[in-house]
N, C-alpha and C. Protein backbone atom coordinates (compact mmCIF):
# COMPACT_ATOMS: atom_id res chain seq x y z
N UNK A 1 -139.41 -114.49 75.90
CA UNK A 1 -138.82 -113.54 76.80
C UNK A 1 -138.53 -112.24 76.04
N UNK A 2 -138.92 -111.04 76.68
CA UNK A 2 -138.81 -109.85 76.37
C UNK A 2 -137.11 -109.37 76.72
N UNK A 3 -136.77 -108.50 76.15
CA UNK A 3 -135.09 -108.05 76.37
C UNK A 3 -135.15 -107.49 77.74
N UNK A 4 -135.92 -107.16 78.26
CA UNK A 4 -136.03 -106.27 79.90
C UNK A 4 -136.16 -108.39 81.06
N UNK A 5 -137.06 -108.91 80.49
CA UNK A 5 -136.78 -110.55 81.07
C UNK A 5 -135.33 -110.90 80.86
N UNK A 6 -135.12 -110.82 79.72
CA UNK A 6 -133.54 -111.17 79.58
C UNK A 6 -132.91 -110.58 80.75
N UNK A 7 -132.48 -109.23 80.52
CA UNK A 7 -131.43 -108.48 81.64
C UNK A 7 -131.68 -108.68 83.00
N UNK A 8 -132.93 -109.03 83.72
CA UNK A 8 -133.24 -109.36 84.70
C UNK A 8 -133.03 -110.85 84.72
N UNK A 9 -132.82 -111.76 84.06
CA UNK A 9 -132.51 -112.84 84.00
C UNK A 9 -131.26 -113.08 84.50
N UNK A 10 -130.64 -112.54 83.49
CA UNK A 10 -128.45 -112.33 83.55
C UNK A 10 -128.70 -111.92 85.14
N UNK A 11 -129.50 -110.25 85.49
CA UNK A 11 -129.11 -110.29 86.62
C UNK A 11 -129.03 -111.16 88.24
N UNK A 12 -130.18 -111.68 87.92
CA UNK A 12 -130.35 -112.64 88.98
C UNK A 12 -129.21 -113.48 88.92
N UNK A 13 -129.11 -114.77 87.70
CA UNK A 13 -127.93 -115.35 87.48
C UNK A 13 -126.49 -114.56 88.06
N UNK A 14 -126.50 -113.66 87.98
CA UNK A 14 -125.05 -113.04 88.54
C UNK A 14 -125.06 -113.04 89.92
N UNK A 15 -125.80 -113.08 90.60
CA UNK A 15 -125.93 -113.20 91.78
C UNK A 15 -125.86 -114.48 92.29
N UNK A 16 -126.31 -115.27 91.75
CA UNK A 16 -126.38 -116.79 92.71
C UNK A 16 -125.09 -117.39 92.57
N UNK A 17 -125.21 -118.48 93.50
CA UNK A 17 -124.07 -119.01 93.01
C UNK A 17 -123.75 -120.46 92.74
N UNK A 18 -123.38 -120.48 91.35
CA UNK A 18 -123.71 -121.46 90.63
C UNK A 18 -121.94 -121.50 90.12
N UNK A 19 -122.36 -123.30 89.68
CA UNK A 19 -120.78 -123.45 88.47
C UNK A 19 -120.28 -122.41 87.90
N UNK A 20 -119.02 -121.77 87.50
CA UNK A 20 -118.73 -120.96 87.18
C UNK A 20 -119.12 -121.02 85.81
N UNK A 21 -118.57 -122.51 85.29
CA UNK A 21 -118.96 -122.65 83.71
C UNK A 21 -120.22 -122.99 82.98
N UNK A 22 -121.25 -123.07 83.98
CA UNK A 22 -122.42 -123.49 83.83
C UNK A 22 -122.85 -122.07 83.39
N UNK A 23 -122.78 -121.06 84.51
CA UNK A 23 -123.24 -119.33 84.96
C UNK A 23 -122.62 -119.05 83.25
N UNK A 24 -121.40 -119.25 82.59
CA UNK A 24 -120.39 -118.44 82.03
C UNK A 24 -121.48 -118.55 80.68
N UNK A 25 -121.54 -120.16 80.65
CA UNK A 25 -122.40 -120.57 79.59
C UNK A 25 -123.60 -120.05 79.42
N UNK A 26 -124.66 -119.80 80.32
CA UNK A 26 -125.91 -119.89 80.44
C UNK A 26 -126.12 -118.35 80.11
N UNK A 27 -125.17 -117.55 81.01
CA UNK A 27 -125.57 -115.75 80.63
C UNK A 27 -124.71 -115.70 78.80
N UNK A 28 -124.19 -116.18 78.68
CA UNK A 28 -123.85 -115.66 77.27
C UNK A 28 -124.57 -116.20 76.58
N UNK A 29 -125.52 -117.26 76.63
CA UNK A 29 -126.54 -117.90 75.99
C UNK A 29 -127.65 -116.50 75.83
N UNK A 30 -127.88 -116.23 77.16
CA UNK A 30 -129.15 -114.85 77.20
C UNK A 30 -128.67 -113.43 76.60
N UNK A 31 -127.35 -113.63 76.64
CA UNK A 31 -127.06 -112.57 75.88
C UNK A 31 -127.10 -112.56 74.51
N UNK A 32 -126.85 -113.34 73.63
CA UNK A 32 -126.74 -113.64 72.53
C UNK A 32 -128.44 -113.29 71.90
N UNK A 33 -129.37 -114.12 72.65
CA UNK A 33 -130.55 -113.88 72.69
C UNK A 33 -130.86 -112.73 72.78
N UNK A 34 -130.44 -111.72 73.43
CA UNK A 34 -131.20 -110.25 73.81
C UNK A 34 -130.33 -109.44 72.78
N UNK A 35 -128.89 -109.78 72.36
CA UNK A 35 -128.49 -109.04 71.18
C UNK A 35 -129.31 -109.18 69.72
N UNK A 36 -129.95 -110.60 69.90
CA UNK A 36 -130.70 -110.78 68.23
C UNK A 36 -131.53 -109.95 68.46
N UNK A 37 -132.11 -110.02 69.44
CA UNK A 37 -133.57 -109.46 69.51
C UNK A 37 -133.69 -107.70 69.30
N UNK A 38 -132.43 -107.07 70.05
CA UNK A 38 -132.13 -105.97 69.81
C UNK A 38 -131.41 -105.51 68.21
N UNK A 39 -130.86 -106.57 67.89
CA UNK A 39 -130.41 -105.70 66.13
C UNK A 39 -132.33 -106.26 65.58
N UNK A 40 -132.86 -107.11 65.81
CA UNK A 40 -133.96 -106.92 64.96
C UNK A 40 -134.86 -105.89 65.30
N UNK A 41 -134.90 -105.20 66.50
CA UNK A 41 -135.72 -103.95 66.76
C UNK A 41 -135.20 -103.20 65.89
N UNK A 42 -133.33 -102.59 66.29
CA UNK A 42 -133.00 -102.00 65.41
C UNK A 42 -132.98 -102.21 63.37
N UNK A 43 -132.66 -103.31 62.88
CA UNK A 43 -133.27 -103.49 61.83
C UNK A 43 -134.59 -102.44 61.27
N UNK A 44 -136.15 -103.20 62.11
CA UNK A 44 -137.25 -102.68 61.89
C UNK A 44 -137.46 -100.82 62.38
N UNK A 45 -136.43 -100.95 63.21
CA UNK A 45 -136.52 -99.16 63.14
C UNK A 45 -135.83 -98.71 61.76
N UNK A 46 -134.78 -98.95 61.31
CA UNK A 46 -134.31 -98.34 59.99
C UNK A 46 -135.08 -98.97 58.82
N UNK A 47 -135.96 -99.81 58.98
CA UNK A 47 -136.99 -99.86 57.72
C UNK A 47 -137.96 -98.97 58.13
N UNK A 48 -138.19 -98.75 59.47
CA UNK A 48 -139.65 -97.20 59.62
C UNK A 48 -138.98 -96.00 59.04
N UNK A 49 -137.71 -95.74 59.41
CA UNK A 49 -137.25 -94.32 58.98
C UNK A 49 -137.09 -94.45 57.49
N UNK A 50 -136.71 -95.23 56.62
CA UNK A 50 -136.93 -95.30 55.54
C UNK A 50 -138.44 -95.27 54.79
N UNK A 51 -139.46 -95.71 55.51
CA UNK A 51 -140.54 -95.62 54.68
C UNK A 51 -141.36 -94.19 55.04
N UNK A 52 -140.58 -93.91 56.25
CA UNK A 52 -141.15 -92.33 56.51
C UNK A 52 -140.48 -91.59 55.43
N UNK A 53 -139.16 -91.30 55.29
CA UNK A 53 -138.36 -90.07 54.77
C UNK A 53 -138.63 -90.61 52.70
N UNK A 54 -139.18 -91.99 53.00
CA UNK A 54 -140.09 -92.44 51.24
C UNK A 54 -141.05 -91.44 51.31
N UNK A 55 -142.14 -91.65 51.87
CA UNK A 55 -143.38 -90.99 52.22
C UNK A 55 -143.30 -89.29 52.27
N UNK A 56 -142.06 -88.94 52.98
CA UNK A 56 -142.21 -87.58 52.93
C UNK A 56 -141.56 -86.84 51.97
N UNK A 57 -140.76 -87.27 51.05
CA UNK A 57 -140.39 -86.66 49.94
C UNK A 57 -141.27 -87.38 48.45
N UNK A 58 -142.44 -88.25 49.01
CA UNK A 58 -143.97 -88.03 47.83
C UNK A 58 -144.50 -87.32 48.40
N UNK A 59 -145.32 -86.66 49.63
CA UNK A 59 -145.50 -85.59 49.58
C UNK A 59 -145.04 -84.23 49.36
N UNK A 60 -143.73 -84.42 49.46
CA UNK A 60 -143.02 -82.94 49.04
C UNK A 60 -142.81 -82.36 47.83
């Protein structure tokens, strides 16, 4: 699942209606999931800006 599946996931789940503690459990499960997934984008973006601003001060 992609992080845009995720949030559309939670959203549906918020809508139905289900156990409260089942729902409580299950979206913080997808959340947890779409937060890893988002610090590892972010992660791999601050290793690109690092190998750019490497790269551009050997050419400079």
């Amino acid at each position: 699942m992609n992080v845009f599946d995720i949030n559309n996931a939670i959203e549906e789940l918020e809508q139905k209606d289900l156990d409260p503690e089942v729902l409580v459990d299950t979206i913080e499960s997808l959340k947890l999931t779409r937060d890893q997934k988002l610090d590892g984008a972010a992660g791999l973006s601050d290793k690109y800006d690092s190998q750019i601003n490497w790269a551009k001060e050997r050419v400079t």
